[in-house]
N, C-alpha and C. Protein backbone atom coordinates (compact mmCIF):
# COMPACT_ATOMS: atom_id res chain seq x y z
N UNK A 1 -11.31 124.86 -47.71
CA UNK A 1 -11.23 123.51 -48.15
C UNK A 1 -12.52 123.12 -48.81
N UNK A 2 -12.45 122.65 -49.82
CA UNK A 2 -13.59 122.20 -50.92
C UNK A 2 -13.68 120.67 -49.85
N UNK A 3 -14.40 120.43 -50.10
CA UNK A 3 -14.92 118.73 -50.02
C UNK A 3 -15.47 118.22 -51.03
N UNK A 4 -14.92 116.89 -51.38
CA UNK A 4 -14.92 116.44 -52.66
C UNK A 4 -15.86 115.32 -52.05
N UNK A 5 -17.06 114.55 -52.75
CA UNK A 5 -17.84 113.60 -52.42
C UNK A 5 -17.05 112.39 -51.63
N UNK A 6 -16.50 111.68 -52.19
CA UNK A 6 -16.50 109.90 -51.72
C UNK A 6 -15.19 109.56 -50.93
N UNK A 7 -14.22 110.38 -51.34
CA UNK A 7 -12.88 109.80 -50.59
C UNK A 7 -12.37 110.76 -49.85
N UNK A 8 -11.99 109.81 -48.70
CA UNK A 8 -11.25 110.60 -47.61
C UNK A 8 -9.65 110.10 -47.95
N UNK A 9 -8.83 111.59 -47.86
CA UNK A 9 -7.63 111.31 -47.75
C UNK A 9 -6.73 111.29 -46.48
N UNK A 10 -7.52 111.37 -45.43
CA UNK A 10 -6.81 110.84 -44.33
C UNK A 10 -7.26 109.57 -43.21
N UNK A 11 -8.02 108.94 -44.07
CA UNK A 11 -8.75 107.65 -43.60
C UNK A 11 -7.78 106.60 -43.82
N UNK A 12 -8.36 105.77 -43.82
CA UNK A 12 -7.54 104.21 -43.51
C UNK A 12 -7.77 103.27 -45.36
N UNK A 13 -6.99 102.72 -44.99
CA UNK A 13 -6.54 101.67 -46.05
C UNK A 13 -7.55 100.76 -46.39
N UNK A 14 -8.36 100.81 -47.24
CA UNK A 14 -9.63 99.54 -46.88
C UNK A 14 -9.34 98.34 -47.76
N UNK A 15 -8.47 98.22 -48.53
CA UNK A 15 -7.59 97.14 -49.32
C UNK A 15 -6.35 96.83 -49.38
N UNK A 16 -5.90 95.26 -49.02
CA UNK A 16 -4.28 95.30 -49.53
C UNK A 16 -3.95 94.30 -50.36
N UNK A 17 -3.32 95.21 -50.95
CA UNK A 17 -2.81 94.63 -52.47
C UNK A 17 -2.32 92.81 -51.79
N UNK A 18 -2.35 91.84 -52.29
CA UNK A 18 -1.63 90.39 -51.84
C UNK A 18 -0.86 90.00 -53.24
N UNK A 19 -1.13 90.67 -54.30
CA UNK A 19 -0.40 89.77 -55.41
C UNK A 19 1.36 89.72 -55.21
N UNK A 20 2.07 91.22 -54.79
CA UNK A 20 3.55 90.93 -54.35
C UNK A 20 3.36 89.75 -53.12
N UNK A 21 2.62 89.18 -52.42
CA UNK A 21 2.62 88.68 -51.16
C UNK A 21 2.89 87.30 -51.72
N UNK A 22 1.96 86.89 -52.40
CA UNK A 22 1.80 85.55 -53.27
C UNK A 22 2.85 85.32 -54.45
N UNK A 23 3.65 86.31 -55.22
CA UNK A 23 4.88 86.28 -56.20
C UNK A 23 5.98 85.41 -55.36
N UNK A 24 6.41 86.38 -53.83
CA UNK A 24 7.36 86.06 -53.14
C UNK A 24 6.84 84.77 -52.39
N UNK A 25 6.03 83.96 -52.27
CA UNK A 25 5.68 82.98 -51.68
C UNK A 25 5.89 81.56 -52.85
N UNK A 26 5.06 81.85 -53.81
CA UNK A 26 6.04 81.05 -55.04
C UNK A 26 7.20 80.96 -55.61
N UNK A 27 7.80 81.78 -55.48
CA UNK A 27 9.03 82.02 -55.75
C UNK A 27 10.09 81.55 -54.62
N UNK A 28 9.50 81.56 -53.56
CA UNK A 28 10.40 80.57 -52.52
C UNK A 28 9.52 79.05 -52.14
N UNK A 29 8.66 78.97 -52.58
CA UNK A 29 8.00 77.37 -52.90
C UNK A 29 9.00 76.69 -53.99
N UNK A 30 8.95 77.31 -54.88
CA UNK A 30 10.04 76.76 -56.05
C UNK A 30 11.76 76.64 -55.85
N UNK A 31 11.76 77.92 -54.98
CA UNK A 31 13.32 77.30 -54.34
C UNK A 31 13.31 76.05 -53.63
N UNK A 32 12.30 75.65 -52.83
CA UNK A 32 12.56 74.89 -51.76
C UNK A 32 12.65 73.67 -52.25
N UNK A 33 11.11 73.53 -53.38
CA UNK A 33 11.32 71.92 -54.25
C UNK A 33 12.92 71.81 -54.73
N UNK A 34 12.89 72.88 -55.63
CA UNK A 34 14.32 72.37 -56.27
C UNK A 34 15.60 71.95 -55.29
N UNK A 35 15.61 72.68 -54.42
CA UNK A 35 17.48 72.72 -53.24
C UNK A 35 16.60 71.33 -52.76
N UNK A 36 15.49 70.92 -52.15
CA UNK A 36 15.13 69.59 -51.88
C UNK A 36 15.16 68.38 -52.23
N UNK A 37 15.39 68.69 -54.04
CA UNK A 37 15.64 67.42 -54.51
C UNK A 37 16.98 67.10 -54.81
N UNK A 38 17.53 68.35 -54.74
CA UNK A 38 19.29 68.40 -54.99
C UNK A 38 20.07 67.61 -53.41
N UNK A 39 19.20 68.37 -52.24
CA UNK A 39 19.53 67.50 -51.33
C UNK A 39 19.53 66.07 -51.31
N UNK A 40 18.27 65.57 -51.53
CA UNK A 40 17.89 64.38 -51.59
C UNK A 40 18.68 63.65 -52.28
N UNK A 41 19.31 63.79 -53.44
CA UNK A 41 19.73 62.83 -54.29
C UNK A 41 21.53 63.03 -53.87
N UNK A 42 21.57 63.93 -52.96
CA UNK A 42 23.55 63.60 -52.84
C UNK A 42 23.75 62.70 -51.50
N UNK A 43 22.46 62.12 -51.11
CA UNK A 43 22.53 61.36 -50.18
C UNK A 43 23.27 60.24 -50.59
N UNK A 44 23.52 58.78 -49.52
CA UNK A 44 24.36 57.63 -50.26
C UNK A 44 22.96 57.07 -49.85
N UNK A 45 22.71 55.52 -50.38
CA UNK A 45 21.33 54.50 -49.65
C UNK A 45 22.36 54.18 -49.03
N UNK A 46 21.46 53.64 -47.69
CA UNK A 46 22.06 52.99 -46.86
C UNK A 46 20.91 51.97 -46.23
N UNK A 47 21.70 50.44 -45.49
CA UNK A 47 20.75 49.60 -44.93
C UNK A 47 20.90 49.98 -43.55
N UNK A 48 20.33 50.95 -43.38
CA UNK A 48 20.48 50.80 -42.07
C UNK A 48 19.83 49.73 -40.95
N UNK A 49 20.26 49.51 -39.35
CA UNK A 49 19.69 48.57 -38.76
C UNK A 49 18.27 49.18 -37.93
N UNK A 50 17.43 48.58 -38.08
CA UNK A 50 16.44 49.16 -37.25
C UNK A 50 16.84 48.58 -35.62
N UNK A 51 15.64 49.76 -34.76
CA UNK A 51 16.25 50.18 -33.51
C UNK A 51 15.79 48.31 -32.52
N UNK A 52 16.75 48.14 -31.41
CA UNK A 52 16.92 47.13 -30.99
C UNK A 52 15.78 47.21 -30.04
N UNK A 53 14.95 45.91 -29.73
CA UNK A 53 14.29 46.05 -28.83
C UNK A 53 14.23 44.73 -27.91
N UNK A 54 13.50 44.32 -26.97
CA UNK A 54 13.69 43.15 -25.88
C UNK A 54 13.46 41.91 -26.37
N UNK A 55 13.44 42.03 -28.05
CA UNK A 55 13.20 40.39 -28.45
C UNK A 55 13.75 40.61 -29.99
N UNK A 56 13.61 41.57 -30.82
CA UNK A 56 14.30 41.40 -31.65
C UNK A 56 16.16 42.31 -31.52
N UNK A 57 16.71 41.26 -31.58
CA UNK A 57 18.20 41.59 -31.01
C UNK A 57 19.23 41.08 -32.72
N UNK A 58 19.81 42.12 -33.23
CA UNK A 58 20.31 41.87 -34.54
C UNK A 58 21.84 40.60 -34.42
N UNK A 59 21.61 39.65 -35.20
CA UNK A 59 22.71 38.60 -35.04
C UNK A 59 23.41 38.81 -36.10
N UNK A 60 24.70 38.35 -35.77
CA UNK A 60 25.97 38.52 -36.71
C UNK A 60 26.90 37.48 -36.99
N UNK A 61 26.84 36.89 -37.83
CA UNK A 61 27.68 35.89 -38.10
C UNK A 61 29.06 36.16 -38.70
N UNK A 62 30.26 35.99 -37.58
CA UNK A 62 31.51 36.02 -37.57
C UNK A 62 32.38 35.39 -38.70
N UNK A 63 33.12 35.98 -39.90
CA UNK A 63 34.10 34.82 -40.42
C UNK A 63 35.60 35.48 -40.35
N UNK A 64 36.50 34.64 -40.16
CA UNK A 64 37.71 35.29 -39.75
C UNK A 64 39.42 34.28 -40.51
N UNK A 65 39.10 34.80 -41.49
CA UNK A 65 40.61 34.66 -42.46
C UNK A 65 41.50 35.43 -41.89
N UNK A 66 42.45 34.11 -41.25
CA UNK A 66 43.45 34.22 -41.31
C UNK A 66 44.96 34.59 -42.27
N UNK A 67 46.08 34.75 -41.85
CA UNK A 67 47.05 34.48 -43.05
C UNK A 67 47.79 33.84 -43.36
N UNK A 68 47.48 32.73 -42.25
CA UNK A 68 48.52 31.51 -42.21
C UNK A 68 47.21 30.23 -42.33
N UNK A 69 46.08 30.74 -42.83
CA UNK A 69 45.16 29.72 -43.48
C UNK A 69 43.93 29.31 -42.72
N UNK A 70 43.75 29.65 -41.39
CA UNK A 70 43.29 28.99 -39.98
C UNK A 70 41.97 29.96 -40.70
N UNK A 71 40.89 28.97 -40.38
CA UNK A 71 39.36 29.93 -40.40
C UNK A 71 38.60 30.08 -39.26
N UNK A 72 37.98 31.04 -38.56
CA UNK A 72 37.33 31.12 -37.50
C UNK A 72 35.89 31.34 -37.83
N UNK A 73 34.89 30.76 -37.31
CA UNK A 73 33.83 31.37 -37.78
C UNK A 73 32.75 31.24 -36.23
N UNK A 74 32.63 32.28 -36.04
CA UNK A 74 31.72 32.45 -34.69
C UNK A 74 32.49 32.31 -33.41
N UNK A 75 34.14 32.53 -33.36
CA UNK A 75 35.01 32.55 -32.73
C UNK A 75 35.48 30.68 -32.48
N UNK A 76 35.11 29.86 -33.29
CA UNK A 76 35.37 28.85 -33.42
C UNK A 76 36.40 27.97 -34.10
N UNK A 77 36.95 27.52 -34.49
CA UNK A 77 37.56 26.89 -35.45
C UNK A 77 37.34 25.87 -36.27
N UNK A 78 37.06 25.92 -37.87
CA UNK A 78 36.74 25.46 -38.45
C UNK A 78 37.97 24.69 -39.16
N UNK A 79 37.35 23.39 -39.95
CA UNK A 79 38.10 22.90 -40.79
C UNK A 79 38.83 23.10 -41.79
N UNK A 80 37.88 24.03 -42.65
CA UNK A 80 38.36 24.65 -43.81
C UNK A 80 37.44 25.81 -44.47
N UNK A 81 37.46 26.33 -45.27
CA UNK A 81 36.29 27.31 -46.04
C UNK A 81 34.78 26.45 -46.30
N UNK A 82 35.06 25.15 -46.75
CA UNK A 82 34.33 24.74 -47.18
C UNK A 82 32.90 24.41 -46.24
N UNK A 83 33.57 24.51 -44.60
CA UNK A 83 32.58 23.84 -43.40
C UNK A 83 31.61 25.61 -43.56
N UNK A 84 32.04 26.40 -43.67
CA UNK A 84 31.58 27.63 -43.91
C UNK A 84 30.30 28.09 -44.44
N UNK A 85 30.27 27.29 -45.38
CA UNK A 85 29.00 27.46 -45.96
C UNK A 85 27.47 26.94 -45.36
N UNK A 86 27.90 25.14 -44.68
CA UNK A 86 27.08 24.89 -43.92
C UNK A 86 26.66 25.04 -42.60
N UNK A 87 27.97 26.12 -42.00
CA UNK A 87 27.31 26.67 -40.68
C UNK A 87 26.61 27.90 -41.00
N UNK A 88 27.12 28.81 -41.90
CA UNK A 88 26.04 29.99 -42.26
C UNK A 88 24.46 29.58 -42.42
N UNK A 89 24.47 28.23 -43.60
CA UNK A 89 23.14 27.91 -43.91
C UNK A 89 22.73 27.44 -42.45
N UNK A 90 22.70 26.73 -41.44
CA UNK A 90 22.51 26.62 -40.25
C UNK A 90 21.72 27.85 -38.97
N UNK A 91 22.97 29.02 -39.18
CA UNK A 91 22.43 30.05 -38.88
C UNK A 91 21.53 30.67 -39.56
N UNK A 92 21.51 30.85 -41.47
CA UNK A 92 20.31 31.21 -41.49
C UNK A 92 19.19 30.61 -41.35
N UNK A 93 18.87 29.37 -40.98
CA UNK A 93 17.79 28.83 -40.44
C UNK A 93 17.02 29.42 -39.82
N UNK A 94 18.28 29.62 -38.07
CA UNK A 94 17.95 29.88 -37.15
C UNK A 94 17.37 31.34 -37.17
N UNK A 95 17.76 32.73 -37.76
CA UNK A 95 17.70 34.06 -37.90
C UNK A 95 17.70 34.16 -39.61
N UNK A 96 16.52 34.96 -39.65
CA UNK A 96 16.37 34.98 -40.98
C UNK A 96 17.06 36.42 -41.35
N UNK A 97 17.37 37.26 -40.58
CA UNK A 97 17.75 38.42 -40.86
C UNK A 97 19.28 38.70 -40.50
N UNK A 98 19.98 37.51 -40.75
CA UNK A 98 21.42 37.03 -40.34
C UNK A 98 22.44 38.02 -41.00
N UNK A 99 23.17 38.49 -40.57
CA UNK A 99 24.28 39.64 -41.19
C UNK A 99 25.48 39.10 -41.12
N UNK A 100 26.21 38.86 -42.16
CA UNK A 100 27.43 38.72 -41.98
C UNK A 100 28.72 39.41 -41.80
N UNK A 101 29.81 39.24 -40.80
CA UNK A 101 31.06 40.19 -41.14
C UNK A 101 32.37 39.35 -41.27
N UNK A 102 32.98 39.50 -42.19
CA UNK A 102 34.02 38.66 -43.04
C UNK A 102 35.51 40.09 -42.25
N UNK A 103 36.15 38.94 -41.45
CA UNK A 103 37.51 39.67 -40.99
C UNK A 103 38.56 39.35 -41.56
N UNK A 104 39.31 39.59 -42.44
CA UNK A 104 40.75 39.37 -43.35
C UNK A 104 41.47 39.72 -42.87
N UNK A 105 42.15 38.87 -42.96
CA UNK A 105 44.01 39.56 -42.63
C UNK A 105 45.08 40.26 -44.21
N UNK A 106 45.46 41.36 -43.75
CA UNK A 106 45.52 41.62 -45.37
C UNK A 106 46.04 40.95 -46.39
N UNK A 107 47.23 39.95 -45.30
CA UNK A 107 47.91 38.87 -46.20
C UNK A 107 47.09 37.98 -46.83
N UNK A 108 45.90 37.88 -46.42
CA UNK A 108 45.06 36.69 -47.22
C UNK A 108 44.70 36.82 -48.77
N UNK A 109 44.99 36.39 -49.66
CA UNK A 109 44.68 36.38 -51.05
C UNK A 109 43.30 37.00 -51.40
N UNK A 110 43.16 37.70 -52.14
CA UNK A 110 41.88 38.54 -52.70
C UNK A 110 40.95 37.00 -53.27
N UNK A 111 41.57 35.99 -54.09
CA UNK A 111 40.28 34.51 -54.06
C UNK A 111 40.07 34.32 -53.25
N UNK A 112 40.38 33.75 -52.45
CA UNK A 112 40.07 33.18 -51.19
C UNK A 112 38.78 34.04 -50.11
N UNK A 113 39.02 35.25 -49.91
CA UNK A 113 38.17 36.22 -49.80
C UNK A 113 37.20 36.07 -50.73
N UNK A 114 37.02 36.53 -51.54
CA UNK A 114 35.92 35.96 -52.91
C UNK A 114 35.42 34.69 -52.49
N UNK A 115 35.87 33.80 -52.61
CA UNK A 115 35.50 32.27 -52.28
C UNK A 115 34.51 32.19 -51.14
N UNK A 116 35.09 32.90 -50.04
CA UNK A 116 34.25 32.95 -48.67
C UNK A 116 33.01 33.81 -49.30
N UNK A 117 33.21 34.96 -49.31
CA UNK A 117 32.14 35.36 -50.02
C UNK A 117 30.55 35.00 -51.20
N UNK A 118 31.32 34.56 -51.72
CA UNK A 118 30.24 33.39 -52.52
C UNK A 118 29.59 32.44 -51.97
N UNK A 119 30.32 31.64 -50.96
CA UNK A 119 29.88 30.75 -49.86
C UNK A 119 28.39 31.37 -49.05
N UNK A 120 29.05 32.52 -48.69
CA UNK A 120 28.17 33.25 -47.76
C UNK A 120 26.59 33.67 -48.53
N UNK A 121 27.18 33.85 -49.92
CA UNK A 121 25.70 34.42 -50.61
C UNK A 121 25.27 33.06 -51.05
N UNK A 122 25.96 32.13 -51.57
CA UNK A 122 25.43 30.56 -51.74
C UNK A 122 24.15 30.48 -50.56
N UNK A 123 24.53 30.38 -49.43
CA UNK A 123 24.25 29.80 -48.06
C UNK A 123 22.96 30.84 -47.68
N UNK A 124 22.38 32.08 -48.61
CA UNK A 124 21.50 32.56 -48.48
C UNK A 124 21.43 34.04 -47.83
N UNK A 125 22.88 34.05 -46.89
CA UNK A 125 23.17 35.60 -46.59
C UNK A 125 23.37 36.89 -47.51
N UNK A 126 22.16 37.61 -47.17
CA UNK A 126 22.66 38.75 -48.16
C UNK A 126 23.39 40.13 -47.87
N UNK A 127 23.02 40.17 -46.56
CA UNK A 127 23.49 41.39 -45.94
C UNK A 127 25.07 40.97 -45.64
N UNK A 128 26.31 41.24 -46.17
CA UNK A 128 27.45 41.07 -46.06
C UNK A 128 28.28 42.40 -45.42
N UNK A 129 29.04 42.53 -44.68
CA UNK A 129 30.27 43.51 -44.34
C UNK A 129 31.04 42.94 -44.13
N UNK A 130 32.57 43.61 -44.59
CA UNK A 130 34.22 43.58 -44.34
C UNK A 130 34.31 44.36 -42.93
N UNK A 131 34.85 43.85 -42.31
CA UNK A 131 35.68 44.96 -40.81
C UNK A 131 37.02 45.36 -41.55
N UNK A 132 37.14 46.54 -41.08
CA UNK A 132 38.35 47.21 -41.40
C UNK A 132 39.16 47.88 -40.36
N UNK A 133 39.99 48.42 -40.38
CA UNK A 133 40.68 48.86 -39.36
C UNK A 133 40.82 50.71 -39.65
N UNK A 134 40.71 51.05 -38.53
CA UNK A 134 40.61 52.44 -39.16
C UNK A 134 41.70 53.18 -39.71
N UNK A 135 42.22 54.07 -40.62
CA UNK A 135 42.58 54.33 -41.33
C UNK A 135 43.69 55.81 -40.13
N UNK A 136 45.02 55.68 -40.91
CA UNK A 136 45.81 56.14 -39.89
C UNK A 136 45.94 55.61 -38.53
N UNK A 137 45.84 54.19 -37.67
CA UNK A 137 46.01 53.85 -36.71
C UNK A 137 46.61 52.32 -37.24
N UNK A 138 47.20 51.73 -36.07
CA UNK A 138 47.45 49.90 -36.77
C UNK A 138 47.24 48.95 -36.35
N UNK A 139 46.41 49.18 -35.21
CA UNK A 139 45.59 47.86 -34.73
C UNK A 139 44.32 48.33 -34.97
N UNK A 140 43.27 47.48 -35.05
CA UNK A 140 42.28 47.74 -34.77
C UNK A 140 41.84 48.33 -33.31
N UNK A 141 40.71 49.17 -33.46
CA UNK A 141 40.21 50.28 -32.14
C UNK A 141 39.11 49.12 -31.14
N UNK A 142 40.15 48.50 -29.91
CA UNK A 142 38.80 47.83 -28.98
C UNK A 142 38.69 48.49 -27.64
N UNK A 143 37.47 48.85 -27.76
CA UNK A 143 36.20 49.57 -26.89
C UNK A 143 36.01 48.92 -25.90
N UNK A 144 36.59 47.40 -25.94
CA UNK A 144 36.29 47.21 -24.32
C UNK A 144 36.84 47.32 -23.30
N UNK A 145 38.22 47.98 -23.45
CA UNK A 145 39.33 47.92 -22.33
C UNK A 145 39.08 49.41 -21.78
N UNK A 146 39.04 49.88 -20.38
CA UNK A 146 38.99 50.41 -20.12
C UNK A 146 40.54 52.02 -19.96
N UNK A 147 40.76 53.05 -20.29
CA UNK A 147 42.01 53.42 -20.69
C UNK A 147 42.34 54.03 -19.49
């Protein structure tokens, strides 16, 4: 066996290459932005409610069209649509972060609905919801009766 000066060929590794290390590291940096923003944007916005605590407690102001004309509002009975507007403005006084939910009967006319509606954003409420009934069943679903 000759011996050749400087290198041993059964010694150890004294360098490692990193540039494949760093290709495959960008190359899945760039996947991740992109599938991240694709995620991001098939989201819906939503308002959601923030979490309840021992003093701020979320209020809801009740309206309830009937189909034989009768209006309920806060399980009460009102005069007409028109008293509507000034008990909302009332409540929003009281709660500035007042939510409304508008209950229809389906027989009730699509104006009239509208009408209440306008009332409600007149009167300063912005956060509005419809109750609905869930879909394939025919009463509405109540949670408080025990089965």
């Amino acid at each position: 066996m000759a011996a050749s000066g400087g290198e041993d060929d059964d010694g150890l590794i004294s360098g490692i290459n990193v540039t494949p290390l760093v290709d495959v590291t960008l190359v899945l940096l760039i996947i991740f932005m992109v599938t991240a923003k694709i995620i991001v944007s098939q989201g819906m916005p939503m308002d959601l409610p923030k979490a309840a605590s021992g003093e701020d407690i979320q209020t809801v102001f009740s309206v309830e069209l009937g189909a034989d004309g009768k209006t309920v509002v806060d399980s009460k009975g009102v005069g007409g649509d028109e008293d509507i507007s000034k008990l909302a403005k009332d409540a929003k006084a009281k709660n500035k972060d007042l939510r409304a939910v508008i209950r229809a009967d389906k027989k009730v006319e699509h104006g009239r609905v509208i009408h209440v509606l306008d009332l409600l954003k007149r009167a300063g409420v912005a956060k509005i919801a419809f109750a609905v009934t869930p879909s394939g069943e025919g009463v509405p679903v109540d949670t408080t009766k025990p089965k």
